[in-house]
PDB file of N, CA and C in Angstrom:
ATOM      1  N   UNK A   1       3.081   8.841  12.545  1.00  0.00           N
ATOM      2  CA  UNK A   1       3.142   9.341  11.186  1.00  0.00           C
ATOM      3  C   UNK A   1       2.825   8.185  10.236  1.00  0.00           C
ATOM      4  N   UNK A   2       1.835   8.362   9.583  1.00  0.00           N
ATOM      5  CA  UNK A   2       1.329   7.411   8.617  1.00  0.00           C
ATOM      6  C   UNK A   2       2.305   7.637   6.916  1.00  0.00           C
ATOM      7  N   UNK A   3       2.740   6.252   6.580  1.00  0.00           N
ATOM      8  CA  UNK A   3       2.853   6.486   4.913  1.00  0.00           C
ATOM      9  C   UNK A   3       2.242   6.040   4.093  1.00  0.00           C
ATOM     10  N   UNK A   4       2.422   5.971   2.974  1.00  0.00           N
ATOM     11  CA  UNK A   4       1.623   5.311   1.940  1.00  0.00           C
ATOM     12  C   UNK A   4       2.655   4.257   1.613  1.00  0.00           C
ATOM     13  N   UNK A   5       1.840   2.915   1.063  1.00  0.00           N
ATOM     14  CA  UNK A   5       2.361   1.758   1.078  1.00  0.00           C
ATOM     15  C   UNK A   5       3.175   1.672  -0.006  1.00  0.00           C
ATOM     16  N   UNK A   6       3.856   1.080  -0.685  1.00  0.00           N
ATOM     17  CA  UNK A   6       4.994   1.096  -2.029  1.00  0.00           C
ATOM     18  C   UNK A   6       3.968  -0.012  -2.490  1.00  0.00           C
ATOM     19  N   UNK A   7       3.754   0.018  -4.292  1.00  0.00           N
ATOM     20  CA  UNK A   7       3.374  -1.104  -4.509  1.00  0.00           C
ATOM     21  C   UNK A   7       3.874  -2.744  -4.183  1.00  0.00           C
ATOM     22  N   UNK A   8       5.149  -2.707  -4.064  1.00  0.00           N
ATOM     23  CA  UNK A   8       5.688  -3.966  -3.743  1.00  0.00           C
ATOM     24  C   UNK A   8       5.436  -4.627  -2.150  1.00  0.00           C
ATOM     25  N   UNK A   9       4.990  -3.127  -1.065  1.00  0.00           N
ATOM     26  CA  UNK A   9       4.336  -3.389  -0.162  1.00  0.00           C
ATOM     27  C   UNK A   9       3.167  -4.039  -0.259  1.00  0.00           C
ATOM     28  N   UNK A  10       2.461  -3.555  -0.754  1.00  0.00           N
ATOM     29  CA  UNK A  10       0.985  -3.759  -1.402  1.00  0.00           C
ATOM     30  C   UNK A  10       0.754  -5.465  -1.810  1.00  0.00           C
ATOM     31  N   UNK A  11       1.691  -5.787  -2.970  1.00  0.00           N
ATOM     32  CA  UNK A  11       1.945  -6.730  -3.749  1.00  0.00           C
ATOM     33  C   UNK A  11       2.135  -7.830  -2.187  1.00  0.00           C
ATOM     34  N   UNK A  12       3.587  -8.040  -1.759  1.00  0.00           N
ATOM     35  CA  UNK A  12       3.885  -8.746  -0.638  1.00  0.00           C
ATOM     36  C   UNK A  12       2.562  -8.735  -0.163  1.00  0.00           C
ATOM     37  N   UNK A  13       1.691  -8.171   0.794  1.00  0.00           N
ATOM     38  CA  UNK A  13       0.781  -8.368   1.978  1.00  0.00           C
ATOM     39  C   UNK A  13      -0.376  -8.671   1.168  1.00  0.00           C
ATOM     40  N   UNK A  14      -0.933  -8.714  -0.333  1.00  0.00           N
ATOM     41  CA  UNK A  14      -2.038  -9.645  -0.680  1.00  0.00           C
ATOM     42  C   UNK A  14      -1.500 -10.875  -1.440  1.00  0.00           C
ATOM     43  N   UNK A  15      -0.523 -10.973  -1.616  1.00  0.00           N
ATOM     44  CA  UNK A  15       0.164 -12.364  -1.952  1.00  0.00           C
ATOM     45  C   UNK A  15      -0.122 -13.721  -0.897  1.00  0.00           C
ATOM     46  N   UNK A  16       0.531 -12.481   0.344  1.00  0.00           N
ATOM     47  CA  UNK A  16       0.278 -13.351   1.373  1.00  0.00           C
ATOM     48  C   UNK A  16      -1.100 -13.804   1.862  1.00  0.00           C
ATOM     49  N   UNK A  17      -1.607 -12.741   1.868  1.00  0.00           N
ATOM     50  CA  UNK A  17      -2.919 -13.409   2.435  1.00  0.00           C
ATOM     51  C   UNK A  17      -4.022 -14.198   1.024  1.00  0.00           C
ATOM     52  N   UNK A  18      -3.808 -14.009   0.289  1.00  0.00           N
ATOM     53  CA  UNK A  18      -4.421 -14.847  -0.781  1.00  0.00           C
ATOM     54  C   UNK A  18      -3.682 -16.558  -0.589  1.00  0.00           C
ATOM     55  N   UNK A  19      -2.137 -16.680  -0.388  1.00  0.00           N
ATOM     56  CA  UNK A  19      -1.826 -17.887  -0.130  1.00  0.00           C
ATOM     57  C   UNK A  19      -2.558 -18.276   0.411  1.00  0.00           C
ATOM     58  N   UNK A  20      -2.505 -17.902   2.166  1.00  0.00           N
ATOM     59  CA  UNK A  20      -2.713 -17.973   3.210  1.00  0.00           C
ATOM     60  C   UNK A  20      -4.386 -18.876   3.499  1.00  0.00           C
ATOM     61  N   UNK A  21      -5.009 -18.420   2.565  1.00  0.00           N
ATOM     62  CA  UNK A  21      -6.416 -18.700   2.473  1.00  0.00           C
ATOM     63  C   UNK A  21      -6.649 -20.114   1.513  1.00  0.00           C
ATOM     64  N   UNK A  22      -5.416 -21.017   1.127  1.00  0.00           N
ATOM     65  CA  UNK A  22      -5.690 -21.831   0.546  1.00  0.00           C
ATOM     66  C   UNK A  22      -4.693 -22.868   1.421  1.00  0.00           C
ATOM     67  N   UNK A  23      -4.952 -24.296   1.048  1.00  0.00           N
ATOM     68  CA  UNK A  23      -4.302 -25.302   1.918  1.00  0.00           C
ATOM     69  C   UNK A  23      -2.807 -25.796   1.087  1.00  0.00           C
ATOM     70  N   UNK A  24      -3.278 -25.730  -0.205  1.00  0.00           N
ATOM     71  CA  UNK A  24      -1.777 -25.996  -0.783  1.00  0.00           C
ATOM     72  C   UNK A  24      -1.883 -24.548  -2.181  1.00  0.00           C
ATOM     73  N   UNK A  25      -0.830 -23.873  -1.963  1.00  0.00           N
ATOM     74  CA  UNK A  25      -0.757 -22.640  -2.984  1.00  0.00           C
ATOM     75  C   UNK A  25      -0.239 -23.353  -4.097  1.00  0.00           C
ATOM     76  N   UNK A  26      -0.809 -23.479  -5.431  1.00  0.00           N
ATOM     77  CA  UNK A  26      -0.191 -24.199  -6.753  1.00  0.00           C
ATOM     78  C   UNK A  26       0.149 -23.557  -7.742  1.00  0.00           C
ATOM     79  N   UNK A  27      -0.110 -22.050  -7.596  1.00  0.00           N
ATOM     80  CA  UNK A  27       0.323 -20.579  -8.577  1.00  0.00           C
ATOM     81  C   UNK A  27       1.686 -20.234  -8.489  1.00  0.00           C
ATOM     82  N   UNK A  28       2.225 -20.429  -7.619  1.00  0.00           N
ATOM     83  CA  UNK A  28       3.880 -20.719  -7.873  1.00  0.00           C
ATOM     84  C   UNK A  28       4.145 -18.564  -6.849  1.00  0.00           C
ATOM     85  N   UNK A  29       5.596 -18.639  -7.269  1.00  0.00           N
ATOM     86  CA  UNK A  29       5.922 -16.962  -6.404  1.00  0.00           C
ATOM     87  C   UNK A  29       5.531 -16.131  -7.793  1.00  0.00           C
ATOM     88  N   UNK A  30       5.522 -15.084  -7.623  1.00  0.00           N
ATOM     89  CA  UNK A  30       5.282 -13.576  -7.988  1.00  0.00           C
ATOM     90  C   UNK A  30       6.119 -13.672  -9.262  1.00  0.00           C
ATOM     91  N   UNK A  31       5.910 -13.311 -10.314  1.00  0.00           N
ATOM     92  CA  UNK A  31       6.784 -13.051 -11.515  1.00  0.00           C
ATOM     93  C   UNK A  31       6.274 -11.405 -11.679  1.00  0.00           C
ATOM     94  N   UNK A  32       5.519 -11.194 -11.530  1.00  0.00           N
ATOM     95  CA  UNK A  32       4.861  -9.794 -12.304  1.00  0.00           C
ATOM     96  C   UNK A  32       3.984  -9.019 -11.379  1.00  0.00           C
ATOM     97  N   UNK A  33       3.577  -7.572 -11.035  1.00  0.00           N
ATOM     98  CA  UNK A  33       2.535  -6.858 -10.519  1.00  0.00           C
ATOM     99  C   UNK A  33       2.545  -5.513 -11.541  1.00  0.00           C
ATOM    100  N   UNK A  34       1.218  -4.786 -11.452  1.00  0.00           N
ATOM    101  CA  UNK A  34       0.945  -4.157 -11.828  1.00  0.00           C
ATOM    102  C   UNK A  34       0.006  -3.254 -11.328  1.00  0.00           C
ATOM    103  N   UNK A  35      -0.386  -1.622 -11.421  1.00  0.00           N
ATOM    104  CA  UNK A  35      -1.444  -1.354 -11.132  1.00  0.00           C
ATOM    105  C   UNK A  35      -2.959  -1.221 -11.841  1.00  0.00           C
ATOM    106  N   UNK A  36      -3.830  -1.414 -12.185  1.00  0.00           N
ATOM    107  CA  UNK A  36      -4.887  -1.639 -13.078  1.00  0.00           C
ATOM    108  C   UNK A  36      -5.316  -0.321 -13.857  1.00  0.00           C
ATOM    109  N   UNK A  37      -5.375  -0.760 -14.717  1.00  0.00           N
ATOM    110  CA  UNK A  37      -5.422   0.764 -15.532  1.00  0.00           C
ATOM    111  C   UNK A  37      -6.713   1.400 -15.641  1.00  0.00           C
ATOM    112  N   UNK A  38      -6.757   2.172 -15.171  1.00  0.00           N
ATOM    113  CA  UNK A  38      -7.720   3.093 -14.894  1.00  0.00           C
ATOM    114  C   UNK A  38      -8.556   3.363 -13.793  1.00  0.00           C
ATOM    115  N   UNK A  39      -8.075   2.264 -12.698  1.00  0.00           N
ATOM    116  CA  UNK A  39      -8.233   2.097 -11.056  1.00  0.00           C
ATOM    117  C   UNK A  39      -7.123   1.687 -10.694  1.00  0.00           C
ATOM    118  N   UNK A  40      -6.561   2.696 -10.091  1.00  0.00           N
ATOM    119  CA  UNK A  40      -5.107   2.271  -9.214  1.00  0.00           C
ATOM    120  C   UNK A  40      -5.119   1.954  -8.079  1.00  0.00           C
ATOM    121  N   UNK A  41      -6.659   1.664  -7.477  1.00  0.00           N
ATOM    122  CA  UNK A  41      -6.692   1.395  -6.415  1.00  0.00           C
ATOM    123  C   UNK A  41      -6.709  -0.530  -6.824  1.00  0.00           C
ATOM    124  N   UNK A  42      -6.604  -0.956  -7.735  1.00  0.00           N
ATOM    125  CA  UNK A  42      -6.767  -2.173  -7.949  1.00  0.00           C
ATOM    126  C   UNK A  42      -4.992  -2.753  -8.400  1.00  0.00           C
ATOM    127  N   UNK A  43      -4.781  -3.655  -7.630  1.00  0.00           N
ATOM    128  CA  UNK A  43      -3.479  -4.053  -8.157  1.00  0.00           C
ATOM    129  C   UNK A  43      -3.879  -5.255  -8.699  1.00  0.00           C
ATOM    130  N   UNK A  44      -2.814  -5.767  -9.922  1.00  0.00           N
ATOM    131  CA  UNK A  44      -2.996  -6.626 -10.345  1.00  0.00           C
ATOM    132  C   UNK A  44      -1.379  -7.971 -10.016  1.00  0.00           C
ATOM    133  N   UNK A  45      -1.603  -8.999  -9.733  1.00  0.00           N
ATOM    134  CA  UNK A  45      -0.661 -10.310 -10.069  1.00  0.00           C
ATOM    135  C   UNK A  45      -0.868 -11.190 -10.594  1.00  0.00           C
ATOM    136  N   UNK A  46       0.617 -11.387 -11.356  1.00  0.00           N
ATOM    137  CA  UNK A  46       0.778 -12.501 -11.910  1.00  0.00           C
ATOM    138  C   UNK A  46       1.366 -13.844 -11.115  1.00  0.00           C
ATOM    139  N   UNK A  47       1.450 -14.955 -11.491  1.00  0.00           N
ATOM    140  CA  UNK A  47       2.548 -15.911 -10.500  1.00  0.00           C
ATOM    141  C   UNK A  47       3.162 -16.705 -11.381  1.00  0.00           C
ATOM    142  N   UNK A  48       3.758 -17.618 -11.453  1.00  0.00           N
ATOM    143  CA  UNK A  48       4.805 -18.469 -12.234  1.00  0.00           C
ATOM    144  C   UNK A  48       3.928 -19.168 -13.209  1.00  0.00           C
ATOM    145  N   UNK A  49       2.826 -19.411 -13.021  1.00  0.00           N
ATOM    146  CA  UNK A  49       1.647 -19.944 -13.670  1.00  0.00           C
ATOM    147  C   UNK A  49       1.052 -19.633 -14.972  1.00  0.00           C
ATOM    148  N   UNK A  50       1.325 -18.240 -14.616  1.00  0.00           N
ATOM    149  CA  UNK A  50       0.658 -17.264 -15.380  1.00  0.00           C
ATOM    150  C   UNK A  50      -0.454 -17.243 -15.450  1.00  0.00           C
ATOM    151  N   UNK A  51      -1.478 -17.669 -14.037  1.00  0.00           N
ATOM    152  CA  UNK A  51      -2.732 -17.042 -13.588  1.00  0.00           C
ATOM    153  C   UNK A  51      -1.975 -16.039 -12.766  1.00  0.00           C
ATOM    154  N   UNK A  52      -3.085 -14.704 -13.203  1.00  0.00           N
ATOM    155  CA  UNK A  52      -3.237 -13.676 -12.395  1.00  0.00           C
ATOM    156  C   UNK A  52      -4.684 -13.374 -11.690  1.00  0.00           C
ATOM    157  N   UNK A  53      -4.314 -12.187 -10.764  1.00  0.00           N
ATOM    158  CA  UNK A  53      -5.883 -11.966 -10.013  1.00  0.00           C
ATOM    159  C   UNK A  53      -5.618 -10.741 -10.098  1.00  0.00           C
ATOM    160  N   UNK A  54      -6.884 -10.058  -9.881  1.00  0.00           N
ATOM    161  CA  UNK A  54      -6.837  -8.143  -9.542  1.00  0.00           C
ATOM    162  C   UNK A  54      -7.401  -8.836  -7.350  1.00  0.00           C
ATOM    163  N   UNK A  55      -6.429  -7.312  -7.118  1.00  0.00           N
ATOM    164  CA  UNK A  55      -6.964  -7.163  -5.994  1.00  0.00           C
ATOM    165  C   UNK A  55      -7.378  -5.853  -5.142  1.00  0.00           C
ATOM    166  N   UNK A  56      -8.046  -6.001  -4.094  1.00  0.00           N
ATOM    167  CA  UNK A  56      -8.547  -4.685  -4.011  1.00  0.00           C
ATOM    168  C   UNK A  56      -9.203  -4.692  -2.721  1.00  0.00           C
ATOM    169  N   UNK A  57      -8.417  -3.473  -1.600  1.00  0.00           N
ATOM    170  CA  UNK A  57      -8.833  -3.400  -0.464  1.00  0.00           C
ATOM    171  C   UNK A  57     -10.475  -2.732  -0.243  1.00  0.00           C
ATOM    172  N   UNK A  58     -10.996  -3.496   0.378  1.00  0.00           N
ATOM    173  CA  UNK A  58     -12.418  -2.913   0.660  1.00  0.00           C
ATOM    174  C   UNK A  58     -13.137  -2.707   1.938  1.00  0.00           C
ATOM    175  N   UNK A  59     -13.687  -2.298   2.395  1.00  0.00           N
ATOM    176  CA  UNK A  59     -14.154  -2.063   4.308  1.00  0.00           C
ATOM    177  C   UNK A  59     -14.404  -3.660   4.536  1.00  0.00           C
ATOM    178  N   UNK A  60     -14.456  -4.840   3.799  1.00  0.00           N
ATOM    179  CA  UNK A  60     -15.334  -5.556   4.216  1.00  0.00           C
ATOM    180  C   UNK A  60     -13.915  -6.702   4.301  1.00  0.00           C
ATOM    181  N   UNK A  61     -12.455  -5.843   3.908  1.00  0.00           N
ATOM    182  CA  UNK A  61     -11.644  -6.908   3.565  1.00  0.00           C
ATOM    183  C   UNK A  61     -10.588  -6.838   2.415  1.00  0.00           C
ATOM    184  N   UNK A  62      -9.678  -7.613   2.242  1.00  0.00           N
ATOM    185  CA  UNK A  62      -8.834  -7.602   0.906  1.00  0.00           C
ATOM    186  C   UNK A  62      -9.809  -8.685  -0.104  1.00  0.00           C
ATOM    187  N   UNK A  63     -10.092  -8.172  -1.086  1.00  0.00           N
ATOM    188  CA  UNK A  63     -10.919  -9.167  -2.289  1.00  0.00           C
ATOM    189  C   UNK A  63     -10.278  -9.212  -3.526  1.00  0.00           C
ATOM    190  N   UNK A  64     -10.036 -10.274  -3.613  1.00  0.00           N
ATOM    191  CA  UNK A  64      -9.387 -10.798  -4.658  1.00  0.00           C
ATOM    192  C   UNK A  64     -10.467 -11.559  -5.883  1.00  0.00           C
ATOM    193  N   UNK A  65     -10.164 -11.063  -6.974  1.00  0.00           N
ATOM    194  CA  UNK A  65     -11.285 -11.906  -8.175  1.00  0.00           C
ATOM    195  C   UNK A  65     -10.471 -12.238  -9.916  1.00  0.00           C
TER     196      UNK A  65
END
């Protein structure tokens, strides 16, 4: 039985892998998420920094910009 993910699911598992892809993470933890307005397939984060990214699952991958 399949569910649908909770945004905070969502949030957690591209957090991670956006770290994950860098050697030292300098954006600090999660202060904020959101979903993008007018594509909810796009989530958006913030981090302690207050750089954010949109992200967004695609066949080719999670892409972050």
């Amino acid at each position: 039985m399949s569910r649908t993910k909770t945004l905070k699911e969502k949030v957690d598992q591209y957090a991670e892998e956006h770290m994950a892809a860098y050697e030292e993470w300098t954006h600090g933890e999660i202060v904020d998420m959101w979903l993008h307005e007018g594509k909810e397939a796009i989530v958006c984060i913030r981090y302690e920094d207050g750089q954010y990214w949109h992200y967004e699952e695609t066949q080719e991958g999670l892409k972050w910009w």
